[in-house]
C-alpha atoms as a PDB file:
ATOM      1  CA  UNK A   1     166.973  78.063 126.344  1.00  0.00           C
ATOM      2  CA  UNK A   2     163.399  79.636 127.825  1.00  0.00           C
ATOM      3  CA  UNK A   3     163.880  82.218 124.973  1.00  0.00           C
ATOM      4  CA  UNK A   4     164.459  79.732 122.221  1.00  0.00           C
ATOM      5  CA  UNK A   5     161.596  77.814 123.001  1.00  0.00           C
ATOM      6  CA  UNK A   6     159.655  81.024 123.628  1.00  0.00           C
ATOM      7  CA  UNK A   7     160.545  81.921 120.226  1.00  0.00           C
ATOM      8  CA  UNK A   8     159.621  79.023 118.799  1.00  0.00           C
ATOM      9  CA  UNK A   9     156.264  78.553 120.629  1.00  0.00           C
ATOM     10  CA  UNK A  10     155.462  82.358 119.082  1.00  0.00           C
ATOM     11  CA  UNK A  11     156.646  81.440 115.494  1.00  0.00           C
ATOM     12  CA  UNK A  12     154.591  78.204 115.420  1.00  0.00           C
ATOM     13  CA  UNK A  13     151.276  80.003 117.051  1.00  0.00           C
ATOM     14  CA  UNK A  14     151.454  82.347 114.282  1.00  0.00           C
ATOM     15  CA  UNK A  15     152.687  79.747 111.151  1.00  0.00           C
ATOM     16  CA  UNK A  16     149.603  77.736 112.550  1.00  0.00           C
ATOM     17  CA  UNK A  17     147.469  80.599 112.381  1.00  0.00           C
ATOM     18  CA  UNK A  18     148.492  82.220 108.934  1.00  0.00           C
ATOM     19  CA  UNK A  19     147.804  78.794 107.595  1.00  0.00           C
ATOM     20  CA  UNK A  20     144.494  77.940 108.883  1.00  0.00           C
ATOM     21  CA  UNK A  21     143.233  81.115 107.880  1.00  0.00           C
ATOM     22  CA  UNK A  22     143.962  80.546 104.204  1.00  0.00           C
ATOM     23  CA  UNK A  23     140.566  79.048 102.746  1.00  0.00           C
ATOM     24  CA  UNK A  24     138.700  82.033 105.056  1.00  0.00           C
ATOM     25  CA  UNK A  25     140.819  84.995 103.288  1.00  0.00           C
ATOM     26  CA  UNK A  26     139.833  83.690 100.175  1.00  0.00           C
ATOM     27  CA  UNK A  27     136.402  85.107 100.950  1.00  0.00           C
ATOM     28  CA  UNK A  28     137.157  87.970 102.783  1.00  0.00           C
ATOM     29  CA  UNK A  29     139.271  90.843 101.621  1.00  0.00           C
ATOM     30  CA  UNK A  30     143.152  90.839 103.181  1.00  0.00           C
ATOM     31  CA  UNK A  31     142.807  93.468 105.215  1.00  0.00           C
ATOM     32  CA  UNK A  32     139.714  92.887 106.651  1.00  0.00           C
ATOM     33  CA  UNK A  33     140.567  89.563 107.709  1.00  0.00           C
ATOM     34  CA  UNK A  34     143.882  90.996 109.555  1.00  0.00           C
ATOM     35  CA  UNK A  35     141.690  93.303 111.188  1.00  0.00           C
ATOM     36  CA  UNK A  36     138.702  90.313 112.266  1.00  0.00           C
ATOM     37  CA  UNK A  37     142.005  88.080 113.136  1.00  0.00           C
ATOM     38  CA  UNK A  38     143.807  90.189 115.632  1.00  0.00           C
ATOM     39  CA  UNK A  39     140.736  91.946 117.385  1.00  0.00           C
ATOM     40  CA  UNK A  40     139.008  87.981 117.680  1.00  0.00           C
ATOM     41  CA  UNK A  41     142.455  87.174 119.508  1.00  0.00           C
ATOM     42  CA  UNK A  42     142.974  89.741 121.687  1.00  0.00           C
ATOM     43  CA  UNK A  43     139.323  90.014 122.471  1.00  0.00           C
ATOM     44  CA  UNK A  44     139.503  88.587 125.942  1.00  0.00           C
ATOM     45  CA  UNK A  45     141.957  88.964 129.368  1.00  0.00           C
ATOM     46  CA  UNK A  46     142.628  85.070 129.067  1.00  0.00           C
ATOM     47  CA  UNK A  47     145.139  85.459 126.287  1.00  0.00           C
ATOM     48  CA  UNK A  48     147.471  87.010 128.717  1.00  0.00           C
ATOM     49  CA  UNK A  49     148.998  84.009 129.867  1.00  0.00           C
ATOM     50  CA  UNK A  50     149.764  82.642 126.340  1.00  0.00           C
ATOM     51  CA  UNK A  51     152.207  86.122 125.534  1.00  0.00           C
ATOM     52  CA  UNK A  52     155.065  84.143 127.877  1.00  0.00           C
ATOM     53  CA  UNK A  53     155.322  87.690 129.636  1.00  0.00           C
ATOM     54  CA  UNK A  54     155.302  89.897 126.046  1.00  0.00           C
ATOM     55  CA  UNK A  55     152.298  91.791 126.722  1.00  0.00           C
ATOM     56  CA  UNK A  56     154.063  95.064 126.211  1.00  0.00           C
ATOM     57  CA  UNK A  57     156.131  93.973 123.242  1.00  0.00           C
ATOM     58  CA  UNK A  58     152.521  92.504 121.709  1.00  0.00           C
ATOM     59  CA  UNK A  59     150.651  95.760 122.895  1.00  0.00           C
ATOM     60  CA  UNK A  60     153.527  98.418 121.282  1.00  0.00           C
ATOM     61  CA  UNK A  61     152.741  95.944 117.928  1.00  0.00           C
ATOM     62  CA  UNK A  62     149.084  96.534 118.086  1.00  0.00           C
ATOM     63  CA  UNK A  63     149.379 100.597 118.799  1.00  0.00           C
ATOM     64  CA  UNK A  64     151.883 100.562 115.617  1.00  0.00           C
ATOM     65  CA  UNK A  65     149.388  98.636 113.483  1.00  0.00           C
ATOM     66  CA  UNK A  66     146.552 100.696 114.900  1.00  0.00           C
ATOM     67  CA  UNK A  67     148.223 104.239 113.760  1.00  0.00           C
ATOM     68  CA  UNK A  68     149.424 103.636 110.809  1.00  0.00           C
ATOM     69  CA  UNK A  69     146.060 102.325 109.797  1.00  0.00           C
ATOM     70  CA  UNK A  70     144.663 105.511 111.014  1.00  0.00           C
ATOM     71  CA  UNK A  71     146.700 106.949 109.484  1.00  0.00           C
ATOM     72  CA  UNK A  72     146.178 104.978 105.992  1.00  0.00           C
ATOM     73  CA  UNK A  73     142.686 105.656 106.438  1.00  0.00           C
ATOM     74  CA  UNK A  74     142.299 109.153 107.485  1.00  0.00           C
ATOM     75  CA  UNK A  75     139.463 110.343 105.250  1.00  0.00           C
ATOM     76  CA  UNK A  76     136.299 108.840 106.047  1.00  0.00           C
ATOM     77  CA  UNK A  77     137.257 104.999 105.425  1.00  0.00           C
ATOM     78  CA  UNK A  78     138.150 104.030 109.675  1.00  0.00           C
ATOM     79  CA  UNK A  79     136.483 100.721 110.866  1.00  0.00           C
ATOM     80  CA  UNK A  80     135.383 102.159 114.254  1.00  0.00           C
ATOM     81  CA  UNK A  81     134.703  99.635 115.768  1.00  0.00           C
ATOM     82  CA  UNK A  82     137.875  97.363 114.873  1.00  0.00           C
ATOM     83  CA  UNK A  83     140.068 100.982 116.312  1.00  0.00           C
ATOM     84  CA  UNK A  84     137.954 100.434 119.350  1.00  0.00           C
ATOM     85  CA  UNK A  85     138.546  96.953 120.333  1.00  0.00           C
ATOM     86  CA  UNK A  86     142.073  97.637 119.528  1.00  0.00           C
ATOM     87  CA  UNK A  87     142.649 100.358 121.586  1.00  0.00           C
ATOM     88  CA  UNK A  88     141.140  98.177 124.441  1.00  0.00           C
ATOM     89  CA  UNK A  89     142.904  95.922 123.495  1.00  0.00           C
ATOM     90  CA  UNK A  90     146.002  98.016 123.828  1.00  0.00           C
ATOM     91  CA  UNK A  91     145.228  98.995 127.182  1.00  0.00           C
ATOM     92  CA  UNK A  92     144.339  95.405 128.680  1.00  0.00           C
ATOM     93  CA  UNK A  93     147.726  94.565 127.699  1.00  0.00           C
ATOM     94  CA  UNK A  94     149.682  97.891 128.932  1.00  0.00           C
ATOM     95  CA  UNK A  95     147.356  99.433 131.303  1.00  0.00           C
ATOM     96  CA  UNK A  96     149.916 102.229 131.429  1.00  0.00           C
ATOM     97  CA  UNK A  97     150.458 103.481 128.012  1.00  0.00           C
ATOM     98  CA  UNK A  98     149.503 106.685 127.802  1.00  0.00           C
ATOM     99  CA  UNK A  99     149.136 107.701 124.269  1.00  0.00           C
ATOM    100  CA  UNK A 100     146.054 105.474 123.374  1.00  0.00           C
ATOM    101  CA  UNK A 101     144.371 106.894 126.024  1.00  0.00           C
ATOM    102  CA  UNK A 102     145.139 110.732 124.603  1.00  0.00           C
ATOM    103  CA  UNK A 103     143.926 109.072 120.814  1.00  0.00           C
ATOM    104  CA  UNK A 104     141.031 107.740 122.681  1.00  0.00           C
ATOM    105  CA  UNK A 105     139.973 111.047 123.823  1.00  0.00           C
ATOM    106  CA  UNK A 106     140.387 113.163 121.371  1.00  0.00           C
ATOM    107  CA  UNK A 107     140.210 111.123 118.075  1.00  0.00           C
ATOM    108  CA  UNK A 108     137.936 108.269 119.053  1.00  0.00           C
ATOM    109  CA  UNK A 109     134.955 110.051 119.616  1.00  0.00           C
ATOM    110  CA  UNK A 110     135.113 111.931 115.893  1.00  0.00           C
ATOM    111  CA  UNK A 111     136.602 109.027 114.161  1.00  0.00           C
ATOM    112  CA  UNK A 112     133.373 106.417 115.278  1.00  0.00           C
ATOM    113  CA  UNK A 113     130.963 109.183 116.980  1.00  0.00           C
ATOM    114  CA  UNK A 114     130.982 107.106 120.273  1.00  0.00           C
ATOM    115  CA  UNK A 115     131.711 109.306 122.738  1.00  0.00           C
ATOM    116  CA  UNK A 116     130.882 106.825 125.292  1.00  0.00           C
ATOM    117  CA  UNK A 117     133.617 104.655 124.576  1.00  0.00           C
ATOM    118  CA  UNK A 118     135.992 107.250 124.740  1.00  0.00           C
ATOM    119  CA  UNK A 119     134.629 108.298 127.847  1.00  0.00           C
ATOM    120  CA  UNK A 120     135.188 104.251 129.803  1.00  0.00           C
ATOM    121  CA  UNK A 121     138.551 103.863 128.455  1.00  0.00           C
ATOM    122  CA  UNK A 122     139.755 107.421 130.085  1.00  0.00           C
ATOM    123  CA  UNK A 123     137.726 106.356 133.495  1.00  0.00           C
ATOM    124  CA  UNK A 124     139.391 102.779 133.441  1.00  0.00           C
ATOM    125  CA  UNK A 125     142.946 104.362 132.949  1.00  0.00           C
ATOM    126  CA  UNK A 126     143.085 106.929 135.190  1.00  0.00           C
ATOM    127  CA  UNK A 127     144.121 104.710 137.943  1.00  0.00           C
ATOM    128  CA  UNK A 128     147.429 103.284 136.121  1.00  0.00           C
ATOM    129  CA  UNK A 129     148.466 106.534 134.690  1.00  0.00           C
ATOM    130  CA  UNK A 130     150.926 108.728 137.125  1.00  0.00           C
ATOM    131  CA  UNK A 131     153.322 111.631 137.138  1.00  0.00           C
ATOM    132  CA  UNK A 132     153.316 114.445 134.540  1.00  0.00           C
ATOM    133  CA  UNK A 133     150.412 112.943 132.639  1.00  0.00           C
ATOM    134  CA  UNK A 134     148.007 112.480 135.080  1.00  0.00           C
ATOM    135  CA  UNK A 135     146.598 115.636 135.195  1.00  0.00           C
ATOM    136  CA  UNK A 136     145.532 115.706 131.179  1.00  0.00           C
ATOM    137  CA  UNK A 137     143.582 112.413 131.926  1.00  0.00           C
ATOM    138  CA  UNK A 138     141.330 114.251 134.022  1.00  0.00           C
ATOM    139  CA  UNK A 139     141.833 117.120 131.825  1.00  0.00           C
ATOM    140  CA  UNK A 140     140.924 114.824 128.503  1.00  0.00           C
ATOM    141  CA  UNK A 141     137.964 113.580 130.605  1.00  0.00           C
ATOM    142  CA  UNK A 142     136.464 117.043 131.297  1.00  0.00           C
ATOM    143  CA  UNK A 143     137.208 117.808 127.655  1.00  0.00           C
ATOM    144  CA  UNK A 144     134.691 115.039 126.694  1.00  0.00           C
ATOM    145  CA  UNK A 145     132.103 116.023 129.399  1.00  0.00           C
ATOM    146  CA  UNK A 146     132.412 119.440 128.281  1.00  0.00           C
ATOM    147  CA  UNK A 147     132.306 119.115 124.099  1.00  0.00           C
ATOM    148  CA  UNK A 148     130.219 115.740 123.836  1.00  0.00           C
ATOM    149  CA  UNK A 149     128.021 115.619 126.790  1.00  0.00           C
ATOM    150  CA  UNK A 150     127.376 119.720 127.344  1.00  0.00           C
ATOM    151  CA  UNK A 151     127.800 118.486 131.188  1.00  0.00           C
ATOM    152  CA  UNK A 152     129.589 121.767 132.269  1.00  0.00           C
ATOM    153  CA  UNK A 153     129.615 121.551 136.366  1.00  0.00           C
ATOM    154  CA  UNK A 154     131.175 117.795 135.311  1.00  0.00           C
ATOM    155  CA  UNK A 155     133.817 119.095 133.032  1.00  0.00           C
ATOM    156  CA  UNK A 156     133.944 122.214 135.330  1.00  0.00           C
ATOM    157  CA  UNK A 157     135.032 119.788 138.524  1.00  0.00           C
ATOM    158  CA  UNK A 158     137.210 117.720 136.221  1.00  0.00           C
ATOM    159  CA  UNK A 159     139.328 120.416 134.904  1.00  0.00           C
ATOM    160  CA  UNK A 160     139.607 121.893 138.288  1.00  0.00           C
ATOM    161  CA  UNK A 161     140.705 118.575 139.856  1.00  0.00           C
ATOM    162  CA  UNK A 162     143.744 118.820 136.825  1.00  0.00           C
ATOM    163  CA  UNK A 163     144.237 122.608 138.165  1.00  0.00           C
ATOM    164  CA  UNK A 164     145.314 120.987 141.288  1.00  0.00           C
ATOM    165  CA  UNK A 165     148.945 119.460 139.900  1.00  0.00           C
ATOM    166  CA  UNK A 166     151.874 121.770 139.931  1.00  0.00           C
ATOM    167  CA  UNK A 167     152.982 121.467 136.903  1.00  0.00           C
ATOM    168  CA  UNK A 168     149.418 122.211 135.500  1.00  0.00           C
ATOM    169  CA  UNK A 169     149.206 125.591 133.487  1.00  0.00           C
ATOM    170  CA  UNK A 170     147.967 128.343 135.672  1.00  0.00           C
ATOM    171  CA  UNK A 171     145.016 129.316 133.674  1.00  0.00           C
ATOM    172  CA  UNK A 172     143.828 126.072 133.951  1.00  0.00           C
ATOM    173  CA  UNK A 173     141.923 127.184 137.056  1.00  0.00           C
ATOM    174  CA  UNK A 174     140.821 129.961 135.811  1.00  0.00           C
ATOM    175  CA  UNK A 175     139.097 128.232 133.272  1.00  0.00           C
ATOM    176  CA  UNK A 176     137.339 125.609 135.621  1.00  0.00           C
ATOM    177  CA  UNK A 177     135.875 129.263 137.360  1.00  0.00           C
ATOM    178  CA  UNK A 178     134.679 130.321 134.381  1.00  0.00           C
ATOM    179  CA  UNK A 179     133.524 126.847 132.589  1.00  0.00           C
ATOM    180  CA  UNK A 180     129.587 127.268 134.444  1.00  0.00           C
ATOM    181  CA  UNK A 181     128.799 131.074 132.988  1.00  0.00           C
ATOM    182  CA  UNK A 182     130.544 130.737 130.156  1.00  0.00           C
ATOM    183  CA  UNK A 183     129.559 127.385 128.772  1.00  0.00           C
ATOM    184  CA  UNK A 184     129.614 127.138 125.383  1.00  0.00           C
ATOM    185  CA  UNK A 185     131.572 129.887 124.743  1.00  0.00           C
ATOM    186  CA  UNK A 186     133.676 129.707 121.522  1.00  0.00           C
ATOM    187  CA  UNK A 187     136.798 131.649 122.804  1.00  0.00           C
ATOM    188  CA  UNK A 188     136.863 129.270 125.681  1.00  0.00           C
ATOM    189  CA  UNK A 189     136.581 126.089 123.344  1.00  0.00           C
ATOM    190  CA  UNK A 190     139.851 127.593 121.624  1.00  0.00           C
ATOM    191  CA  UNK A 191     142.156 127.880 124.441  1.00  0.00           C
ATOM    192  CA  UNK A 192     141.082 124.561 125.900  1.00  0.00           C
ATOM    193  CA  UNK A 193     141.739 122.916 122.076  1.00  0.00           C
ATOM    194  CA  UNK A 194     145.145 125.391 122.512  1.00  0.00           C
ATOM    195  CA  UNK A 195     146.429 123.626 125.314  1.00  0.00           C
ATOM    196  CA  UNK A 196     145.765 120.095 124.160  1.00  0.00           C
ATOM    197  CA  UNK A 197     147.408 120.745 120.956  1.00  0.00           C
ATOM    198  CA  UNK A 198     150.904 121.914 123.248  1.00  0.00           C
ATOM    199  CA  UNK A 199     150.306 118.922 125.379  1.00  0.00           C
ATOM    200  CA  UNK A 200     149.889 116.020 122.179  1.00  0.00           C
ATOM    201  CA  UNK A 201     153.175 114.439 121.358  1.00  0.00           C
ATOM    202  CA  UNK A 202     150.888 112.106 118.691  1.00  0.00           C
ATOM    203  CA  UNK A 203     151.571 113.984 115.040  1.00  0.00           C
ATOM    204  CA  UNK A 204     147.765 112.530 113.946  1.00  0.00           C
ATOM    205  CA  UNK A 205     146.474 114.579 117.395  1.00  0.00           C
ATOM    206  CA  UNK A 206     148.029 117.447 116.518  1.00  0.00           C
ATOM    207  CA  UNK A 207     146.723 117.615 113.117  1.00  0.00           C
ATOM    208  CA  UNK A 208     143.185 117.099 114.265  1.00  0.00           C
ATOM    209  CA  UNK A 209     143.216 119.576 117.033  1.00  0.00           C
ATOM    210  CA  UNK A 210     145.301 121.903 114.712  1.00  0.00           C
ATOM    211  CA  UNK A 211     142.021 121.775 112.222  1.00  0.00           C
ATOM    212  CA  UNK A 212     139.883 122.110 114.697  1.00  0.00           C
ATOM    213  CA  UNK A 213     141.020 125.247 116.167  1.00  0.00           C
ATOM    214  CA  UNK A 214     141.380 127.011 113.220  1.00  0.00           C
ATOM    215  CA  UNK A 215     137.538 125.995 112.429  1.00  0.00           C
ATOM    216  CA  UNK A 216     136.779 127.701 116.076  1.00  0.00           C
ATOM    217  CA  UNK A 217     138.852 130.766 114.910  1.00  0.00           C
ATOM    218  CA  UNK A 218     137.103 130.725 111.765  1.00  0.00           C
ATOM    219  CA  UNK A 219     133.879 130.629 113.231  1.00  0.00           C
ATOM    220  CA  UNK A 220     134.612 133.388 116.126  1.00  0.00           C
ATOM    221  CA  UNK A 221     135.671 135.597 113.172  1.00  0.00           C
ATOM    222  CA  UNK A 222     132.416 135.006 111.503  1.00  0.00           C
ATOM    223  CA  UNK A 223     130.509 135.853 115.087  1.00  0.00           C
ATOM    224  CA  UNK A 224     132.365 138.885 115.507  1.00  0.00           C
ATOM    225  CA  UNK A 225     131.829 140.249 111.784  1.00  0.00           C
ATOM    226  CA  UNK A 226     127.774 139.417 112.292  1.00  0.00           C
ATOM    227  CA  UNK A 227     127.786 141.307 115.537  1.00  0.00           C
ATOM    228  CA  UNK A 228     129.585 144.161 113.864  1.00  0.00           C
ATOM    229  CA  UNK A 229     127.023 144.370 111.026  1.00  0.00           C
ATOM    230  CA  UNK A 230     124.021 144.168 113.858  1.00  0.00           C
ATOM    231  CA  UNK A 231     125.544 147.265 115.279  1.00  0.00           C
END
């Protein structure tokens, strides 16, 4: 009986919302009134109660509508700031979901340029993230300190902290030693874009990190070929 009228309560929120939102979408365009609907909703921590218990059902819905928009929109057209209420949005309702926190790292920041954001949403999820994973927040987190910011003793602390798991690659440490005299370094940017590419499991990561490596590569080849002529 609970789940009928759950149910019911859901399908008569939304009825009453697709409705009353008729004479607005005549002005706006469809999908940016989806977008202005679902961020306006979601927008605050007070909603929780009013999800009967189905914030993780509600948050998986809002990570599916958030990637395949992405992914709709890969060239140039992404609302910024709509994907960065949503991912918020995401993570208010399922603190622990890892993957928006790996898009927020290392998609956000070229998708809407605001590194900063990126930045808070990593720092406010490293405390609900645990096991395996935990080590490539802190590793995604010196990754921003060390490509946006040019912070290297930050990223170089950061990526040693991640050194510190077991199941963290052994170089990583080695790379932390090296981060302060080598900062900047286009070799090192590869093999740190190397290993988040092996660590992604999110197909639109991969493809980003995929093109940026081979832009690294194709700019090391470049370096080398100028230094050869020099000679």
């Amino acid at each position: 009986m609970k789940k009928i009228i759950t149910i019911a309560v859901i399908a008569i929120l939304w009825t009453g919302t697709y409705f009353s939102s008729l004479p607005l979408s005549a002005e706006k365009s469809k999908d940016f009134w989806v977008k202005e609907n679902i961020t306006a909703v979601i927008a605050s921590p007070d909603i929780i109660p009013f999800l009967l218990g189905f914030e993780t059902v509600f948050a998986n819905y809002l990570w599916i509508k958030t990637v395949l928009y992405t992914g709709e929109n890969a060239v140039g057209d992404n609302n910024g700031q709509w994907l960065k209420e949503m991912i918020k949005a995401v993570n208010m309702l399922n603190p622990s979901f890892y993957p928006s926190y790996e898009f927020a790292a290392l998609m956000l920041p070229d998708i809407t340029g605001d590194c900063e954001a990126a930045r808070l949403i990593l720092e406010n999820g490293i405390p609900h993230i645990h096991g395996k994973r935990e080590r490539f927040m802190y590793f995604y987190l010196g990754w921003i300190y060390y490509t946006r910011y040019r912070d290297y003793e930050r990223a170089a602390d950061l990526f040693a902290y991640s050194a510190q798991y077991a199941a963290s690659p052994p170089h990583w440490a080695r790379l932390s030693a090296t981060m302060l005299s080598n900062a900047g370094k286009t070799e090192q940017g590869i093999i740190f874009l190397q290993d988040l590419y092996e660590s992604s499991e999110d197909p639109f990561v991969k493809k980003s990190l995929s093109d940026k490596i081979i832009s690294l590569i194709e700019e090391r080849d470049r370096s080398y070929e100028i230094q050869k002529f020099i000679q």
